[in-house]
C-alpha atoms as a PDB file:
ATOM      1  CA  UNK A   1     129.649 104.665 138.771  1.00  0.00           C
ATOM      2  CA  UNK A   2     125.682 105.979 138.490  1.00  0.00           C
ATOM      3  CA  UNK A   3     126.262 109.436 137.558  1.00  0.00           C
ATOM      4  CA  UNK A   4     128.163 108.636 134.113  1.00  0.00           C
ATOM      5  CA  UNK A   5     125.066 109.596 130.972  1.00  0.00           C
ATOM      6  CA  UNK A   6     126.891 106.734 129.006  1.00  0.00           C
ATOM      7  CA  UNK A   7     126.210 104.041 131.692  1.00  0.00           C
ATOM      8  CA  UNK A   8     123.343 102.218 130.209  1.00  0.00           C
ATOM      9  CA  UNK A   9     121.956 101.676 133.888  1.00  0.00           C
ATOM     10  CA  UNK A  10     121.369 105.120 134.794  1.00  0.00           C
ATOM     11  CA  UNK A  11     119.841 106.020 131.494  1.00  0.00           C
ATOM     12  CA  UNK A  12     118.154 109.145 132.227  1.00  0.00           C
ATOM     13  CA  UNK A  13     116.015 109.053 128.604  1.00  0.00           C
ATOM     14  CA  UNK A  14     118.219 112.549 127.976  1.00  0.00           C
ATOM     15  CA  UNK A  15     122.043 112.812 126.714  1.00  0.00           C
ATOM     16  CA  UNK A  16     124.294 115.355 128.043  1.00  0.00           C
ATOM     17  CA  UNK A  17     123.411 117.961 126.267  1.00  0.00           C
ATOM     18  CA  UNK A  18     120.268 117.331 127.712  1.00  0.00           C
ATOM     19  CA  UNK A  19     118.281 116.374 124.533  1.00  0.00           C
ATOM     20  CA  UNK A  20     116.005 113.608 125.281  1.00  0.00           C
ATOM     21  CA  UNK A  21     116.802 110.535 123.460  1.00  0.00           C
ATOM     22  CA  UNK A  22     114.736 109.037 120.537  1.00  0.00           C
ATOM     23  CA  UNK A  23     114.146 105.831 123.035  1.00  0.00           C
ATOM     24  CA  UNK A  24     112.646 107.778 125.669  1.00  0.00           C
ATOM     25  CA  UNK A  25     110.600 109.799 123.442  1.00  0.00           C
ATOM     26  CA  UNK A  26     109.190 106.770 121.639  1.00  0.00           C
ATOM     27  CA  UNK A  27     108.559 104.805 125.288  1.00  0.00           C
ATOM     28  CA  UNK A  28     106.655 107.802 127.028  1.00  0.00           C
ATOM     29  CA  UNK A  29     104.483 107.935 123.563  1.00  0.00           C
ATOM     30  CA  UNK A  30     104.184 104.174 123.669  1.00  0.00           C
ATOM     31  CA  UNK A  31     102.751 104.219 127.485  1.00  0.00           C
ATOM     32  CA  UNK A  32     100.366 107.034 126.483  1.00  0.00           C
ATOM     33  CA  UNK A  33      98.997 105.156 123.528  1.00  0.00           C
ATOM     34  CA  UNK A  34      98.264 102.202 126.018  1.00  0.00           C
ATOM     35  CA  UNK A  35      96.921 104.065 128.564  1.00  0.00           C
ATOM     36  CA  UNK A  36      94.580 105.994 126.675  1.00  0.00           C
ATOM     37  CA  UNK A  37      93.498 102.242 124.686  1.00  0.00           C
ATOM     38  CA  UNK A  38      93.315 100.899 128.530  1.00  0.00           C
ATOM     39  CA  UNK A  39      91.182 103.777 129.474  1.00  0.00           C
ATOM     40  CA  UNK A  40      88.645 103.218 126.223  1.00  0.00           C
ATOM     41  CA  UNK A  41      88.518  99.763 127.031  1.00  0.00           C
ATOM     42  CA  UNK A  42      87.384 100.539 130.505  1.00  0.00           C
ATOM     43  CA  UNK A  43      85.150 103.399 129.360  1.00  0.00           C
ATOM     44  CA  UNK A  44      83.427 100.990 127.139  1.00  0.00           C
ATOM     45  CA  UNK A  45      82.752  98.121 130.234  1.00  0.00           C
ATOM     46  CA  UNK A  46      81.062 100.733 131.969  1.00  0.00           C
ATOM     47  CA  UNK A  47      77.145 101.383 132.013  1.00  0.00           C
ATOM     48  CA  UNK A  48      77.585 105.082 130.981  1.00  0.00           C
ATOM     49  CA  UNK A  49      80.211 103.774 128.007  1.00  0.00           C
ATOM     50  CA  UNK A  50      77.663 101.773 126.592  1.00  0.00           C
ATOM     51  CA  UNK A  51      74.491 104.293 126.859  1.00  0.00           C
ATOM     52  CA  UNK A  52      77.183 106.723 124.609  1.00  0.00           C
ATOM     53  CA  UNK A  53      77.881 103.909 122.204  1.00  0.00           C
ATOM     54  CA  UNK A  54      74.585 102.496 122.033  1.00  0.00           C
ATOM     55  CA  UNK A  55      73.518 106.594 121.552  1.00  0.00           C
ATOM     56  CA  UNK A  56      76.118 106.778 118.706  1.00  0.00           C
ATOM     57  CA  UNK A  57      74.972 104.115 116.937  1.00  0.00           C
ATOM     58  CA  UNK A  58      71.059 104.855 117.256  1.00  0.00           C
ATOM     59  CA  UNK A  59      71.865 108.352 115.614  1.00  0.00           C
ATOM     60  CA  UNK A  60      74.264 106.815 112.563  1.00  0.00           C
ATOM     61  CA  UNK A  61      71.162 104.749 112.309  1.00  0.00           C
ATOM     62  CA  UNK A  62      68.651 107.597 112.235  1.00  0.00           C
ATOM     63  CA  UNK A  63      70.763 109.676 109.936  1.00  0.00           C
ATOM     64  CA  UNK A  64      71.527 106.904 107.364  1.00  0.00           C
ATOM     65  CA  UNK A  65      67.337 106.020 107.354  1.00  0.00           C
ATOM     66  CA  UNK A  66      66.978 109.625 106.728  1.00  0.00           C
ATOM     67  CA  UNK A  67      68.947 109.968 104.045  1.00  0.00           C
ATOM     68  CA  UNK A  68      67.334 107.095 102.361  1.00  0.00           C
ATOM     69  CA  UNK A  69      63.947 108.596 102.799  1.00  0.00           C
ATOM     70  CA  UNK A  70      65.818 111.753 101.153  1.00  0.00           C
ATOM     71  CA  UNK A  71      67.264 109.942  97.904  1.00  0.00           C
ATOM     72  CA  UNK A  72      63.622 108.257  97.651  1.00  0.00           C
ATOM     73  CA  UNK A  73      62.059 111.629  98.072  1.00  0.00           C
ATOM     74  CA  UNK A  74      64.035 113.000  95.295  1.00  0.00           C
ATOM     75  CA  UNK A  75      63.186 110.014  92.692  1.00  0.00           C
ATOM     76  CA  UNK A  76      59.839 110.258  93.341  1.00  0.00           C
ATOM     77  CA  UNK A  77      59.328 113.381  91.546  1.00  0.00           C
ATOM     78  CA  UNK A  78      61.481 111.985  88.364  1.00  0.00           C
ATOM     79  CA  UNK A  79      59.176 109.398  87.314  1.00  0.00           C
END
């Protein structure tokens, strides 16, 4: 009792061959997935988050003005 690979209460996420099992492989991913979401969620609370956010979103801004001064510049000369 403990040591047997078929007791389901010493799964060791790896069968005797010492392949690791589709369950363990899909749990590990699943707790990286969440930690990394956890982790953008806390980046994003913090003052530096933001300031890289609010950065991104000032230079989407920027670039999609430009390009509308571009498309106008390039009618202009059609008329």
């Amino acid at each position: 009792m403990g040591d047997d690979p078929s007791d389901p209460q010493t799964d060791s996420g790896y069968d005797a061959t010492g392949v690791p099992t589709f369950d363990s492989v899909r749990e590990k991913i699943e707790r990286r997935y969440e930690t990394s979401i956890g982790a953008q969620e806390l980046d994003s609370e913090t003052p530096e988050g933001r300031t890289v956010e609010k950065q991104f979103e000032d230079r989407q801004r920027a670039a999609a003005d430009r390009l509308e001064q571009i498309r106008k510049s390039m009618h202009e000369g059609e008329h």
